[in-house]
Every structure is written in structure tokens, then in C-alpha cells.
N, C-alpha and C. Protein backbone atom coordinates (compact mmCIF):
# COMPACT_ATOMS: atom_id res chain seq x y z
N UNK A 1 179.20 162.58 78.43
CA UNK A 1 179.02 161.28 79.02
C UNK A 1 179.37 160.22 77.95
N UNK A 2 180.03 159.00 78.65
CA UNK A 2 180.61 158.12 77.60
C UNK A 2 179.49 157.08 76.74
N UNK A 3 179.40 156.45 75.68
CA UNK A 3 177.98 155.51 75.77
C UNK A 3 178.09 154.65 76.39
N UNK A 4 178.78 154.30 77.07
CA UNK A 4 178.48 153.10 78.47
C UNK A 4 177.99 153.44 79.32
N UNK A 5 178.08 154.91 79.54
CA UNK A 5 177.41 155.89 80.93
C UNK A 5 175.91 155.29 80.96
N UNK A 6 175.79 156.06 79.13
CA UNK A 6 174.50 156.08 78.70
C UNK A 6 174.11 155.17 78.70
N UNK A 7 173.88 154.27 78.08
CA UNK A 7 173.38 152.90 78.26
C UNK A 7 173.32 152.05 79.66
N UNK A 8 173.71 152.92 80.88
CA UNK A 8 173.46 152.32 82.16
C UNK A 8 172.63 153.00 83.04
N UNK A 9 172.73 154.40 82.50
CA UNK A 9 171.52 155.15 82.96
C UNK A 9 170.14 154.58 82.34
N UNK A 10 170.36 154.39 80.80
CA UNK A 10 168.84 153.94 80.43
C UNK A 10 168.28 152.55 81.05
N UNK A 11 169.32 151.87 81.33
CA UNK A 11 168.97 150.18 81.70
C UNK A 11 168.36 150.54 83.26
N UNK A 12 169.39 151.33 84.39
CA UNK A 12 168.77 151.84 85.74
C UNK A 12 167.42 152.65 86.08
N UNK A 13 167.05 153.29 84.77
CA UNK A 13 166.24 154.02 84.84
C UNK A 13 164.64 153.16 84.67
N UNK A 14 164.88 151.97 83.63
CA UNK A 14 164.31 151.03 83.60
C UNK A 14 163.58 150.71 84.89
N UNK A 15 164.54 150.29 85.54
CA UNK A 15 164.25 149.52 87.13
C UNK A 15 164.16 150.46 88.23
N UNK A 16 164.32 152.08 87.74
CA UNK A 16 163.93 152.92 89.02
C UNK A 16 162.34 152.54 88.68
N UNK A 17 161.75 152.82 87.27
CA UNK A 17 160.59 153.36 87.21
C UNK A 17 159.68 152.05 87.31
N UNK A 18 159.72 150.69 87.81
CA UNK A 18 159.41 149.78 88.23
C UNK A 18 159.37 149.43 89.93
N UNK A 19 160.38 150.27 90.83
CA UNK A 19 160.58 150.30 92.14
C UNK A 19 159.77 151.31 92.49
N UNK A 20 159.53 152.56 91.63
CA UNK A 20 158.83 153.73 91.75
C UNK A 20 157.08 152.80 91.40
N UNK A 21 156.97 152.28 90.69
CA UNK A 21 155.69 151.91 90.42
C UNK A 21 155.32 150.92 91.38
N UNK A 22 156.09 150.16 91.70
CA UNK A 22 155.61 148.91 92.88
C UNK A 22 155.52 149.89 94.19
N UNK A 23 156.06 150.96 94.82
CA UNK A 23 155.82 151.70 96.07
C UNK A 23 154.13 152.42 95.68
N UNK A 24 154.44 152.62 94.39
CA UNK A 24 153.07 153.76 94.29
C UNK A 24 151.53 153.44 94.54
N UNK A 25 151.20 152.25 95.15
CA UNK A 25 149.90 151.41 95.71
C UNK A 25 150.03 151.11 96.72
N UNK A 26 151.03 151.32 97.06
CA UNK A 26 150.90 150.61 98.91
C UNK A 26 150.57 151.69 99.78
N UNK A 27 150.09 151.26 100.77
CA UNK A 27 149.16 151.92 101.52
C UNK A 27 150.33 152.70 102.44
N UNK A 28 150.16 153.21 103.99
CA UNK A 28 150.93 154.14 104.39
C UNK A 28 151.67 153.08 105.49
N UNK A 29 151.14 152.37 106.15
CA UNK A 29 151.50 150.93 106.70
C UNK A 29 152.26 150.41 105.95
N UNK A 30 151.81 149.62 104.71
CA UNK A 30 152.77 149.03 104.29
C UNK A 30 154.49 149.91 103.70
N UNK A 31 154.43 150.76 103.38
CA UNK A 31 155.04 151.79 102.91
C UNK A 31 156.23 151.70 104.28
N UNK A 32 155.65 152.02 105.66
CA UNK A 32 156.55 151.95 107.02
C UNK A 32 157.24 150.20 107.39
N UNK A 33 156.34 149.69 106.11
CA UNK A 33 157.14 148.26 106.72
C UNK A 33 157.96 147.86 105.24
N UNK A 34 157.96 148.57 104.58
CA UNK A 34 158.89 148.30 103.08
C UNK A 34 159.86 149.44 103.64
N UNK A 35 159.72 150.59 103.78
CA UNK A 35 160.86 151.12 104.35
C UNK A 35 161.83 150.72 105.27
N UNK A 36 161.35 149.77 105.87
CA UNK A 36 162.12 149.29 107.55
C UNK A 36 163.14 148.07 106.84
N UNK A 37 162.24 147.18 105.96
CA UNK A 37 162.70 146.27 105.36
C UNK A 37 164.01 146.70 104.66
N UNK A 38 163.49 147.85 103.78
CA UNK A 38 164.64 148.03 102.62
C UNK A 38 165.77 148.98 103.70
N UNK A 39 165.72 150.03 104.46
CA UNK A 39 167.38 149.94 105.44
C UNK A 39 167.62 148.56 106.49
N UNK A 40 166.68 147.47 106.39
CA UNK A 40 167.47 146.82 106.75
C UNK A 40 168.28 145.88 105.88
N UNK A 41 167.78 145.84 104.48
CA UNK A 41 168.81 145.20 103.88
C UNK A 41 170.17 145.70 103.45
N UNK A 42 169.87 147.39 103.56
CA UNK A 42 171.21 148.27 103.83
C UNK A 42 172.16 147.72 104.68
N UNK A 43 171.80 147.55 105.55
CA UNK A 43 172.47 147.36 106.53
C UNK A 43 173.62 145.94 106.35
N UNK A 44 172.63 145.44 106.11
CA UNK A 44 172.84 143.75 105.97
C UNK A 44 173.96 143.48 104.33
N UNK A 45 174.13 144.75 103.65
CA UNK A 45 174.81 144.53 102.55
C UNK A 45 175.47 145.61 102.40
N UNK A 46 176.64 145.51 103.55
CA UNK A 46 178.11 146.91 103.89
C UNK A 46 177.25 148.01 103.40
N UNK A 47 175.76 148.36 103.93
CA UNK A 47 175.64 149.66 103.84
C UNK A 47 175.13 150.28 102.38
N UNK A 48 174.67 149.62 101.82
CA UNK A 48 173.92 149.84 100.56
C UNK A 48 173.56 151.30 100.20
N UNK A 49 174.21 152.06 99.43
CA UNK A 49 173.55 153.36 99.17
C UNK A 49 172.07 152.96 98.22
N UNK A 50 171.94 152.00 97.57
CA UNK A 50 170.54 151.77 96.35
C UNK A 50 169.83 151.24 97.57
N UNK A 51 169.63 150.41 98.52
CA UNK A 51 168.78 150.08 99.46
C UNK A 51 168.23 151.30 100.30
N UNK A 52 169.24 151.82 101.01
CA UNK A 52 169.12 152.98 101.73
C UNK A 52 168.34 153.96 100.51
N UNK A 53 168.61 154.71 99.29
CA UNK A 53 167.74 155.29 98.88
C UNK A 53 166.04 155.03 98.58
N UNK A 54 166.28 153.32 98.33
CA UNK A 54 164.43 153.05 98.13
C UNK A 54 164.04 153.14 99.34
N UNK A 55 164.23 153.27 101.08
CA UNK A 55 163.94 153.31 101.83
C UNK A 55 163.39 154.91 102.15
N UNK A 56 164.39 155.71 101.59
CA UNK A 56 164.18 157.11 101.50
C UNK A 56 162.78 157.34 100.72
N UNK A 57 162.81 156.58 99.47
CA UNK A 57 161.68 157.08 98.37
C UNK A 57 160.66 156.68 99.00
N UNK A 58 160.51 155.28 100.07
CA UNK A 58 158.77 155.03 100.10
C UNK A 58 158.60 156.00 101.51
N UNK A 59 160.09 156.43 102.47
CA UNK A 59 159.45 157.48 103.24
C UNK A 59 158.56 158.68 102.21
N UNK A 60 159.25 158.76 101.80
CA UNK A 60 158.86 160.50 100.89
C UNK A 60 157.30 159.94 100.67
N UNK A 61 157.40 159.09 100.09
CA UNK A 61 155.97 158.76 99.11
C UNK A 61 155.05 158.38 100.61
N UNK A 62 155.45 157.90 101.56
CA UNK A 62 154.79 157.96 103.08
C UNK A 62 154.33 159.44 103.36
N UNK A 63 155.29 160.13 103.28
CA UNK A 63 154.70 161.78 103.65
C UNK A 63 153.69 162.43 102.86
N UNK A 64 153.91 161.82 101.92
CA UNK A 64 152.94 162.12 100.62
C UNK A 64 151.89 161.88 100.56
N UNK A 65 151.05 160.50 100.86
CA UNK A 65 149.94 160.16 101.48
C UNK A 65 149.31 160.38 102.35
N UNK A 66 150.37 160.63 103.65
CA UNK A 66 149.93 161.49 105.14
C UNK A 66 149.54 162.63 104.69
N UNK A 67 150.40 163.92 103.62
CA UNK A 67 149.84 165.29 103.47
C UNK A 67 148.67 165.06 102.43
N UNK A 68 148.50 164.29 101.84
CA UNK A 68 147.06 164.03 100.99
C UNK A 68 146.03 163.77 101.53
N UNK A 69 145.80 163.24 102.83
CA UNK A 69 144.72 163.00 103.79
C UNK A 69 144.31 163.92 104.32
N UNK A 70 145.43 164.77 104.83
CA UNK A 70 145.18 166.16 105.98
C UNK A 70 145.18 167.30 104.67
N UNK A 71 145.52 166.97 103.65
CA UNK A 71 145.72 168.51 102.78
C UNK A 71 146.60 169.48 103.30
N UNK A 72 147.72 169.16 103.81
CA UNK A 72 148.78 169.99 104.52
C UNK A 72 149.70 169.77 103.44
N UNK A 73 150.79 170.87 103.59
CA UNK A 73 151.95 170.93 103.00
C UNK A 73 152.07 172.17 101.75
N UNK A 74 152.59 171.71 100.90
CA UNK A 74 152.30 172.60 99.80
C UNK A 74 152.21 171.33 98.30
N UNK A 75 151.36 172.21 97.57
CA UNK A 75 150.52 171.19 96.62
C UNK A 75 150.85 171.93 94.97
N UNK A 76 150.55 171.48 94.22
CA UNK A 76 150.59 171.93 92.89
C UNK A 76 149.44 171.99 91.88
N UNK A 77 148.82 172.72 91.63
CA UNK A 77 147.72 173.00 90.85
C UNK A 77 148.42 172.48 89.55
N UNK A 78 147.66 171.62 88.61
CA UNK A 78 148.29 171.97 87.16
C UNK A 78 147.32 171.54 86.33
N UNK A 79 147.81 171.87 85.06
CA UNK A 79 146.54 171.83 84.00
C UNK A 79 147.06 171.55 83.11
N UNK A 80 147.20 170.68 81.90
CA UNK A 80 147.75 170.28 80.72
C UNK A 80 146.69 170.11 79.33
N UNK A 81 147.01 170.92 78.55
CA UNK A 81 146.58 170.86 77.23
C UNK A 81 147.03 169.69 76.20
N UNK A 82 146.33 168.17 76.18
CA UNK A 82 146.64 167.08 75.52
C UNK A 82 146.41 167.16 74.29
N UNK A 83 146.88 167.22 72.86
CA UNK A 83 146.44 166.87 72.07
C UNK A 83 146.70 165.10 71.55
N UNK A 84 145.33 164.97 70.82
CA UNK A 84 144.59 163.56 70.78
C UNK A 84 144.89 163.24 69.46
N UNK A 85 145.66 161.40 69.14
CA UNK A 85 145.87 161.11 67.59
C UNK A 85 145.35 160.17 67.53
N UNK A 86 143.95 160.56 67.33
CA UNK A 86 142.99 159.02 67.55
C UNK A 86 142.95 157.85 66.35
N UNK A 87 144.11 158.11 65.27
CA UNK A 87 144.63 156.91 64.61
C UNK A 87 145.79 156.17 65.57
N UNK A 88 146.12 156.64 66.61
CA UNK A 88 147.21 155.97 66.87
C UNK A 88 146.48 155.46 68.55
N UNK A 89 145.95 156.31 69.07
CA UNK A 89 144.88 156.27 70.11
C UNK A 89 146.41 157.08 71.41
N UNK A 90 146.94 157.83 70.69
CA UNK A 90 147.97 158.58 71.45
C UNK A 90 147.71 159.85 71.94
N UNK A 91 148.38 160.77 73.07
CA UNK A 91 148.37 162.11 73.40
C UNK A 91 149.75 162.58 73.55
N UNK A 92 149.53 163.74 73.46
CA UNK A 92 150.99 164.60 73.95
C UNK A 92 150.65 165.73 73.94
N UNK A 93 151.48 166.12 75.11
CA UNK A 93 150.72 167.71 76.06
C UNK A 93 151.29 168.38 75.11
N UNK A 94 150.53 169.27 74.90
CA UNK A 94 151.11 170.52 74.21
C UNK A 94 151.52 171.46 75.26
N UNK A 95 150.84 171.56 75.78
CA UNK A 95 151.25 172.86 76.80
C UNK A 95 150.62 172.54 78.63
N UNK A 96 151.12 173.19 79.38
CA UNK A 96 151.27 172.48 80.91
C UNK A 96 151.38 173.90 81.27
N UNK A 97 150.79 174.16 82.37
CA UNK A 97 150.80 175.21 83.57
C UNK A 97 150.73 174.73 84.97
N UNK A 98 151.23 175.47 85.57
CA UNK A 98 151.24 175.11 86.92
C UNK A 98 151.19 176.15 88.23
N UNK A 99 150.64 176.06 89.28
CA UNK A 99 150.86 177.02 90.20
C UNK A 99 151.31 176.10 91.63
N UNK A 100 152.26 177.11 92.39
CA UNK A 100 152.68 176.32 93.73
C UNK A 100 151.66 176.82 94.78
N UNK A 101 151.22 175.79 95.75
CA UNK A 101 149.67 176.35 96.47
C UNK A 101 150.53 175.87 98.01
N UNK A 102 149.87 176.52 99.38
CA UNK A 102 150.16 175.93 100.38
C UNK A 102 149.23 175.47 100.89
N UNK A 103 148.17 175.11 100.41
CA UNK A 103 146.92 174.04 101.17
C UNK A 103 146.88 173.16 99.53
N UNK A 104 146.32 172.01 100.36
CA UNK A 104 145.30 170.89 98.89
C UNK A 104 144.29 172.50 98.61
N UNK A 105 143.68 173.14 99.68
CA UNK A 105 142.52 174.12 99.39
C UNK A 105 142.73 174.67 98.23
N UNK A 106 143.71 175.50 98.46
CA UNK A 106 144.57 176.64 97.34
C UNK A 106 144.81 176.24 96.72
N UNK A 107 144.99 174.88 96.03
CA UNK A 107 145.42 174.21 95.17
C UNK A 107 144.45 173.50 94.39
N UNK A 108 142.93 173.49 94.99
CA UNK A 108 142.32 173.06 94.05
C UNK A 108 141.29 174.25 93.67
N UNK A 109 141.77 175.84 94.32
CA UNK A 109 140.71 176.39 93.58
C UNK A 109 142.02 176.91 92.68
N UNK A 110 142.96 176.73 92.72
CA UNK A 110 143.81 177.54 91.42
C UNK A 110 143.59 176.28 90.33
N UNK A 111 143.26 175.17 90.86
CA UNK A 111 142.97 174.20 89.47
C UNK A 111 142.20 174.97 88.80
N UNK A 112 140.55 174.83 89.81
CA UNK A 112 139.51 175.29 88.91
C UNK A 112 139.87 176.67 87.91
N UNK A 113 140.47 177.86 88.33
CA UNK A 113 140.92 178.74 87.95
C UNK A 113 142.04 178.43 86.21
N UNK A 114 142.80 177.76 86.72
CA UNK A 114 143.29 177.41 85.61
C UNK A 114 142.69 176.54 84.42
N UNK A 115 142.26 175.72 84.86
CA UNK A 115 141.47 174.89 83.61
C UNK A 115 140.36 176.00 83.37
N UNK A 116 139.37 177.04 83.59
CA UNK A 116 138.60 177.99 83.43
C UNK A 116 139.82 178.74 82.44
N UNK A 117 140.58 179.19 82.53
CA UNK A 117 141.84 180.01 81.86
C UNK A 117 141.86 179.43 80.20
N UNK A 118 142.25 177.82 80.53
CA UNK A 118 143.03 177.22 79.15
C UNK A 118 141.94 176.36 78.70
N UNK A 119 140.41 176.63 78.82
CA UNK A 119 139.76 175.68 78.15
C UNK A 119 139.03 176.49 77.03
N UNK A 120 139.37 177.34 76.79
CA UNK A 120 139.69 177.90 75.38
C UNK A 120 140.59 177.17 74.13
N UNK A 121 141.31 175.78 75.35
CA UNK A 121 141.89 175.34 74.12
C UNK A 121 141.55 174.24 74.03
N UNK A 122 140.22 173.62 74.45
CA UNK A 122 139.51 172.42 74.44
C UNK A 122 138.78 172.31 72.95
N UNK A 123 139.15 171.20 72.56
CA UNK A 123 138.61 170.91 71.08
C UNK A 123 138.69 169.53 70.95
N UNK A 124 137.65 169.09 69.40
CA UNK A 124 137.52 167.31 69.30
C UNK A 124 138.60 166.89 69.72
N UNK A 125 139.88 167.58 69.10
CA UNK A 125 141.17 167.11 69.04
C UNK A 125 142.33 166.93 70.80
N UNK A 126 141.88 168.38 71.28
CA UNK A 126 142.34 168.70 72.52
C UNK A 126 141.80 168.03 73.62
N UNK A 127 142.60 167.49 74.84
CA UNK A 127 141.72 168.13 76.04
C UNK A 127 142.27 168.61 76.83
N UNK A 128 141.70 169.09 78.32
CA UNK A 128 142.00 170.18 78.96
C UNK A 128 142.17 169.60 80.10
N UNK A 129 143.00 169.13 81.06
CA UNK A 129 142.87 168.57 82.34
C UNK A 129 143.35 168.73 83.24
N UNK A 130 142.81 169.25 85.03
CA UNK A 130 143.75 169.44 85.66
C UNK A 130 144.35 168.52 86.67
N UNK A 131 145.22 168.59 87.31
CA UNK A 131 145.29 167.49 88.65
C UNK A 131 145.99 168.73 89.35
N UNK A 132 145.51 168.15 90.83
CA UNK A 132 146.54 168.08 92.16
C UNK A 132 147.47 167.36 92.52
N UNK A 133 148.64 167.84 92.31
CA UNK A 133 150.03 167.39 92.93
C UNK A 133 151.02 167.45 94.09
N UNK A 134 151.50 166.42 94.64
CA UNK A 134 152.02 167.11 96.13
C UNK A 134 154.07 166.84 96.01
N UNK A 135 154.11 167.10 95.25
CA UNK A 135 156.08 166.92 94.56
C UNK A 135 156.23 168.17 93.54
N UNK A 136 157.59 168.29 93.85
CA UNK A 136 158.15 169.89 93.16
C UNK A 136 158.47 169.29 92.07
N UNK A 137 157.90 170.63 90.87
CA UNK A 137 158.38 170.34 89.56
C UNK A 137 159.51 171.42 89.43
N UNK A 138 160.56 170.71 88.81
CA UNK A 138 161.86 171.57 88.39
C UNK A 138 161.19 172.64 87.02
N UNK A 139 160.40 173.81 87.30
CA UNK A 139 160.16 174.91 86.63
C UNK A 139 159.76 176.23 86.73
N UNK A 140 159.71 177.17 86.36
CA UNK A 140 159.54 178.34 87.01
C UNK A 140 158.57 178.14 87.84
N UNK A 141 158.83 178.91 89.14
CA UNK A 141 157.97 179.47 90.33
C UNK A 141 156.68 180.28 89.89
N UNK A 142 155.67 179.96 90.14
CA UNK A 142 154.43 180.33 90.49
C UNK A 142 153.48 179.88 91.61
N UNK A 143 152.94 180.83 92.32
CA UNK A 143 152.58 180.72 93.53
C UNK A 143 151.32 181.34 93.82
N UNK A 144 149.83 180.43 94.38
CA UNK A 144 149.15 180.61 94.62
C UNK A 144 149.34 181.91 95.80
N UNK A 145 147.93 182.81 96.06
CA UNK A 145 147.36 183.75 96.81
C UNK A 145 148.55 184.82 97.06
């Protein structure tokens, strides 16, 4: 890639993760009326592929909220080992696990399961934490039950 590539990916990436952060609070309503909005400004500008995609993202992130209510779909158990630089008041995972679940259910007893696993590596320094996730991580397959 050329450094002009580069330097336009980093500047876009900027302003994805600001479009990604302004969708990530809105409710499921508003979400159906920012979606409607943003293909219609597609429309309104010969067809916008960047409009048309944020319309795509707050659907997704719409489905996302709907399967978080009902606990449908398939979910992600994960657990991350932080270590703590409390001169700097910083973290960085050392290590991350994950399992693919098909209920929120299955997915939050493979949490408990997993943080039970890796809190062997809980210390002043460490911590041990899990969440529930409902988006695919690009990494090896593991799969609840």
C-alpha cells in the first residue's frame, strides 16, 4: 500500500470510530430513524456507497439490541487477562479467550466457566474480566455445548 493509501485509511478510520461511537447509545427507535435518514441521504447524493453503509451499520447495531433483549442469536463468551501500570493508570490484555455460544444463556454460563478457568491469573497487578458479546471475532472457532 502506497503512504497516501495509508494516511487515508488512518484519517477514515478516525471518523469511522466516531460514526461507530455516535450510533452506539441510541436506542432501537432512534437507530430505525437514523437508518431511514442516512439511505435517504444515499439517495439524495447519486447513491452514496458511505451513506448507504452507515445505514447498514445502525441496522446491524439495531439487530444487536433486538437480540440483547430476547437473548437470541448467537453470543460470545469472553474473558481477558488485563495487566495494570498503575504509574501510568494504563492496561493491556495480555491474554483473551473466547467461546461462540447460541443463547445470551450459553454464553453467560461459559463466561462464568471461563473467568473460573483464568482467575488463576488474577493478581495486584492483573485482572480477570469477562463480558458478553453479540459480533463475530475474526479468530479461531470455539463453541459452546
Amino acid at each position: 500500500m502506497t503512504f497516501e493509501a495509508e494516511q487515508a485509511i488512518r484519517e477514515i478510520q478516525t471518523h469511522i470510530f466516531g460514526i461507530d461511537g455516535k450510533m452506539e447509545f441510541l436506542t432501537e427507535p432512534a437507530l430505525k430513524g437514523f437508518a431511514f435518514e442516512a439511505r435517504k441521504l444515499a439517495e439524495n447524493d447519486l447513491d452514496n456507497a458511505v451513506w448507504r453503509g452507515i445505514a447498514e451499520a445502525a441496522d446491524r447495531r439495531r439487530e444487536i439490541l433486538a437480540r440483547y433483549s430476547t437473548g437470541s442469536g448467537v453470543w460470545y463468551a469472553s474473558v481477558d487477562v488485563i495487566r495494570w501500570d498503575t504509574s501510568r493508570h494504563t492496561g493491556r490484555t495480555d491474554s483473551f479467550v473466547h467461546e461462540r455460544c447460541n443463547s445470551k444463556k450459553e454464553a453467560e454460563e461459559a463466561a462464568r466457566r471461563l473467568l473460573a478457568e483464568n482467575a488463576k491469573y488474577f493478581s495486584a497487578k492483573n485482572s480477570v474480566e469477562a463480558q458478553l458479546r453479540q459480533w463475530q471475532y475474526r479468530f479461531s472457532k470455539t463453541s459452546c455445548g
